[in-house]
PDB file of N, CA and C in Angstrom:
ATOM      1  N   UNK A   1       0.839  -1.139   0.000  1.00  0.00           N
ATOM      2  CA  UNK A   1       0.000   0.000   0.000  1.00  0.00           C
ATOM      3  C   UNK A   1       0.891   1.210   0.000  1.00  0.00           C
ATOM      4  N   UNK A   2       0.811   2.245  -0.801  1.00  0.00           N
ATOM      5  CA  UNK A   2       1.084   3.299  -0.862  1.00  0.00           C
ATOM      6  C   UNK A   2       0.549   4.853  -0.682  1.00  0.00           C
ATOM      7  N   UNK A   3       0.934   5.593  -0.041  1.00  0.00           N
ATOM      8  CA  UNK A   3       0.236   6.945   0.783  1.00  0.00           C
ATOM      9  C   UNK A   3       0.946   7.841  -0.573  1.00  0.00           C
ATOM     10  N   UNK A   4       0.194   8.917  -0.859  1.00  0.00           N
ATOM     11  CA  UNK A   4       1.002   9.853  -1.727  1.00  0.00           C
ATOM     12  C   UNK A   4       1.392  11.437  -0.899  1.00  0.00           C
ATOM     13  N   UNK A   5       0.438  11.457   0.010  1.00  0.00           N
ATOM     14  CA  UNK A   5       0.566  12.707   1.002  1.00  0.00           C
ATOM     15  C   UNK A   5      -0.150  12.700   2.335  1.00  0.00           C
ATOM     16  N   UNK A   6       0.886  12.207   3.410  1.00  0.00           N
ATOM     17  CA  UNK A   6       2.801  12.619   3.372  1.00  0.00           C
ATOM     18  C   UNK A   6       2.567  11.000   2.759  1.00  0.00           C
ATOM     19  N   UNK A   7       3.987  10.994   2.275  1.00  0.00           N
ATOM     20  CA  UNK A   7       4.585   9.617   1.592  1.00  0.00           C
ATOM     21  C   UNK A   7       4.655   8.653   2.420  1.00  0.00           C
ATOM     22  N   UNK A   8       3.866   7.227   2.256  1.00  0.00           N
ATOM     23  CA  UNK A   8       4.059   5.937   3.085  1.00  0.00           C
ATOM     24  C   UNK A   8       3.552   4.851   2.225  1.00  0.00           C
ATOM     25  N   UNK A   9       5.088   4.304   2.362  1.00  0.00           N
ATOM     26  CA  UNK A   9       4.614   3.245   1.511  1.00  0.00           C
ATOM     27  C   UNK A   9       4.605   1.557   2.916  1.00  0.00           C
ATOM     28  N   UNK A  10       3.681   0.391   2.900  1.00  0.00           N
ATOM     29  CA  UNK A  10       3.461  -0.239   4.219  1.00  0.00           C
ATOM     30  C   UNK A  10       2.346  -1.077   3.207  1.00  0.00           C
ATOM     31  N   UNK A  11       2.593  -2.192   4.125  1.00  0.00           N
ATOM     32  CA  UNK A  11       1.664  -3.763   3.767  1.00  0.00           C
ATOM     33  C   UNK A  11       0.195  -3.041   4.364  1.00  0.00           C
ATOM     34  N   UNK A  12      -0.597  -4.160   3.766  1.00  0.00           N
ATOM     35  CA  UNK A  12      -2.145  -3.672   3.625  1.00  0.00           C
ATOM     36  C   UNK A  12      -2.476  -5.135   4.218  1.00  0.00           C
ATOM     37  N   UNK A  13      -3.371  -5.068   5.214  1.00  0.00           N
ATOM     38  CA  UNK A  13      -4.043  -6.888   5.892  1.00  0.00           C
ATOM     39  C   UNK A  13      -5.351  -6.807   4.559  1.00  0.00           C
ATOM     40  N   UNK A  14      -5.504  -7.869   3.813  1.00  0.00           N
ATOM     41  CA  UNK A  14      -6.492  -8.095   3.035  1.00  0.00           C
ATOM     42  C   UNK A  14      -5.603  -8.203   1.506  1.00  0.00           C
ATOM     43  N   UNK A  15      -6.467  -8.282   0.599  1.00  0.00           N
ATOM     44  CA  UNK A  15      -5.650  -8.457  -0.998  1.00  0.00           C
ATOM     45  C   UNK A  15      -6.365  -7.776  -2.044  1.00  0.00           C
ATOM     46  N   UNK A  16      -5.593  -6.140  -1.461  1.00  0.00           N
ATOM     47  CA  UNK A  16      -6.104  -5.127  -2.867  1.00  0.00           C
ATOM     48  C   UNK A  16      -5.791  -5.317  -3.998  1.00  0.00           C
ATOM     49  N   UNK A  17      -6.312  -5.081  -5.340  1.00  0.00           N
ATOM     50  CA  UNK A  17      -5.734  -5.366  -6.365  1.00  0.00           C
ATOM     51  C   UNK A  17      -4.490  -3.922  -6.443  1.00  0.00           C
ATOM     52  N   UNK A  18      -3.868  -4.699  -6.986  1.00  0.00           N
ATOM     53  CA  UNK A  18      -2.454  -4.423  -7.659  1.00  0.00           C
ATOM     54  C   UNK A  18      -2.817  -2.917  -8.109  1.00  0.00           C
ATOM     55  N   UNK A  19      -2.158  -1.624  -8.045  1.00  0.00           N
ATOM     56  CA  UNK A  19      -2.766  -0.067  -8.880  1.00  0.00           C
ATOM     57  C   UNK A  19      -3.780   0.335  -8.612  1.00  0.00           C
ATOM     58  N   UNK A  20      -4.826  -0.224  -7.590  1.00  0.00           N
ATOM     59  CA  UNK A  20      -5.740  -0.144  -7.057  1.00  0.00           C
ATOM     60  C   UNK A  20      -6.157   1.324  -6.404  1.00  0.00           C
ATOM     61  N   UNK A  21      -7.274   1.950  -6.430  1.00  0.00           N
ATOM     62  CA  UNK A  21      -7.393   2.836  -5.377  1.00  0.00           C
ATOM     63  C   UNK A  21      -8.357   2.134  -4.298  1.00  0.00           C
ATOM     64  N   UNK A  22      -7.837   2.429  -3.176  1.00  0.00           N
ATOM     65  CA  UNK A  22      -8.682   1.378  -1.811  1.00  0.00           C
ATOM     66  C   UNK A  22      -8.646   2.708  -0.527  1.00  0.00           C
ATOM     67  N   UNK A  23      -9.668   2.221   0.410  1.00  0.00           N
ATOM     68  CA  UNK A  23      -9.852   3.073   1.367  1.00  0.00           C
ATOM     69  C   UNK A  23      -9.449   1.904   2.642  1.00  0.00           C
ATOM     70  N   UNK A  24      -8.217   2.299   3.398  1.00  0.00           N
ATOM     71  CA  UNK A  24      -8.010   1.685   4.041  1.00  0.00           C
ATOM     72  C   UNK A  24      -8.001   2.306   5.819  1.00  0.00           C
ATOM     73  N   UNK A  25      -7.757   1.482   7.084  1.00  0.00           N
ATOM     74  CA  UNK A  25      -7.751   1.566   8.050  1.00  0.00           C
ATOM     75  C   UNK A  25      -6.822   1.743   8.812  1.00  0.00           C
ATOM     76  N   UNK A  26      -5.909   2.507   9.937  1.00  0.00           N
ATOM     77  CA  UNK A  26      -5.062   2.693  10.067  1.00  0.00           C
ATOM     78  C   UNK A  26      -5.058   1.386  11.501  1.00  0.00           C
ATOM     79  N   UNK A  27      -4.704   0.943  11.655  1.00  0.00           N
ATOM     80  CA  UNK A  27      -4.804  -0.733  12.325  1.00  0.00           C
ATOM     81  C   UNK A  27      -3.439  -0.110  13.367  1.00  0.00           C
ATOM     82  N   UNK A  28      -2.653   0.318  13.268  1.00  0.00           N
ATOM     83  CA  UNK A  28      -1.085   0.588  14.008  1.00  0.00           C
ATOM     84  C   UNK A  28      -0.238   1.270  13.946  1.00  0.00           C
ATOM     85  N   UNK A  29       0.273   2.483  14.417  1.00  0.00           N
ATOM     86  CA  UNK A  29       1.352   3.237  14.329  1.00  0.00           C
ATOM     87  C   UNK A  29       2.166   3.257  15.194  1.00  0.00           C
ATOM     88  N   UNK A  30       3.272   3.076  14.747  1.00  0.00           N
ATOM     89  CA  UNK A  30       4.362   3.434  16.295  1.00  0.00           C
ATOM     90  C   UNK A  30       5.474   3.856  15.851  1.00  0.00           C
ATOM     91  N   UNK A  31       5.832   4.766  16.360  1.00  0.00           N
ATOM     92  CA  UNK A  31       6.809   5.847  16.019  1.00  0.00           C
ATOM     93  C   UNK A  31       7.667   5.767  16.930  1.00  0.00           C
ATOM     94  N   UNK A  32       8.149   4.858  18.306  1.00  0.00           N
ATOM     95  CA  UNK A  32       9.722   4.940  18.052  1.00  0.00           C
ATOM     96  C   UNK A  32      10.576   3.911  16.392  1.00  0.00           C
ATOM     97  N   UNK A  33       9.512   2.500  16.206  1.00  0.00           N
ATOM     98  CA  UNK A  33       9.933   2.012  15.230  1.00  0.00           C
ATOM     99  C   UNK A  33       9.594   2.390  13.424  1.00  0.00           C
ATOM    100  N   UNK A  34       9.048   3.625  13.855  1.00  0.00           N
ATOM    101  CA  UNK A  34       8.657   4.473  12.246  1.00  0.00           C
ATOM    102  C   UNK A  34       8.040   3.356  11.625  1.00  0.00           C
ATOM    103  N   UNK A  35       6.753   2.317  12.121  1.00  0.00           N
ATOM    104  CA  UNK A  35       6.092   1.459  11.107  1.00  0.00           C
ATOM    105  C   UNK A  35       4.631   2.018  11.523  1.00  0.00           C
ATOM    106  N   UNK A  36       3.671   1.424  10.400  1.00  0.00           N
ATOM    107  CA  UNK A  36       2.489   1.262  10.563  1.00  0.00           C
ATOM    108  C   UNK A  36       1.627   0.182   9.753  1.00  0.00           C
ATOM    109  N   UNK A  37       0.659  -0.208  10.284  1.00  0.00           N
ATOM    110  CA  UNK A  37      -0.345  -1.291   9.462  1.00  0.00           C
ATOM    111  C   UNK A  37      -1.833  -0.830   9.414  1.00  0.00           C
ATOM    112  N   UNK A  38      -2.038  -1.418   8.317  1.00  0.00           N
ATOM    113  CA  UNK A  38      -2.863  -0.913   7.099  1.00  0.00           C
ATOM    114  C   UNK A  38      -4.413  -2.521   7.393  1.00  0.00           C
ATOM    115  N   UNK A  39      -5.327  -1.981   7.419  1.00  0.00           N
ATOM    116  CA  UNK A  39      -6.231  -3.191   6.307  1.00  0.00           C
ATOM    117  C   UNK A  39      -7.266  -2.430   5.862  1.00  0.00           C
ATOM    118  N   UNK A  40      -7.828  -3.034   4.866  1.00  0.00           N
ATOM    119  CA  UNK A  40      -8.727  -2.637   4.207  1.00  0.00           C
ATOM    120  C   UNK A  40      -9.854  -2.432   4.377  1.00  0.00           C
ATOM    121  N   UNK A  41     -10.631  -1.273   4.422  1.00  0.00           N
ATOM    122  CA  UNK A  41     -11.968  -0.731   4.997  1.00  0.00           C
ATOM    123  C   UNK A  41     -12.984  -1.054   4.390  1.00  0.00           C
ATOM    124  N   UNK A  42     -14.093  -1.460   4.939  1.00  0.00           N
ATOM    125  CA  UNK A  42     -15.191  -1.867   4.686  1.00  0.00           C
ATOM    126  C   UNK A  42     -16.079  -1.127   3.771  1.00  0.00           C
TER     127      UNK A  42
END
């Protein structure tokens, strides 16, 4: 999954198609390890 603004690119839980535009869920952030997880919104 890719963010265009601000820039994040991060795995998505579910199986968007490929170039896809998808509305997804922000499931996890943590910022001492600069990650986050993604799934796909209903």
């Amino acid at each position: 999954m890719q963010l265009t603004d601000p820039a994040v690119t991060a795995a998505c839980a579910g199986h968007p198609e490929t170039g896809s535009a998808v509305r997804v869920r922000l499931v996890r952030a943590d910022v001492p390890t600069a990650s986050v997880e993604f799934e796909l919104a209903a």
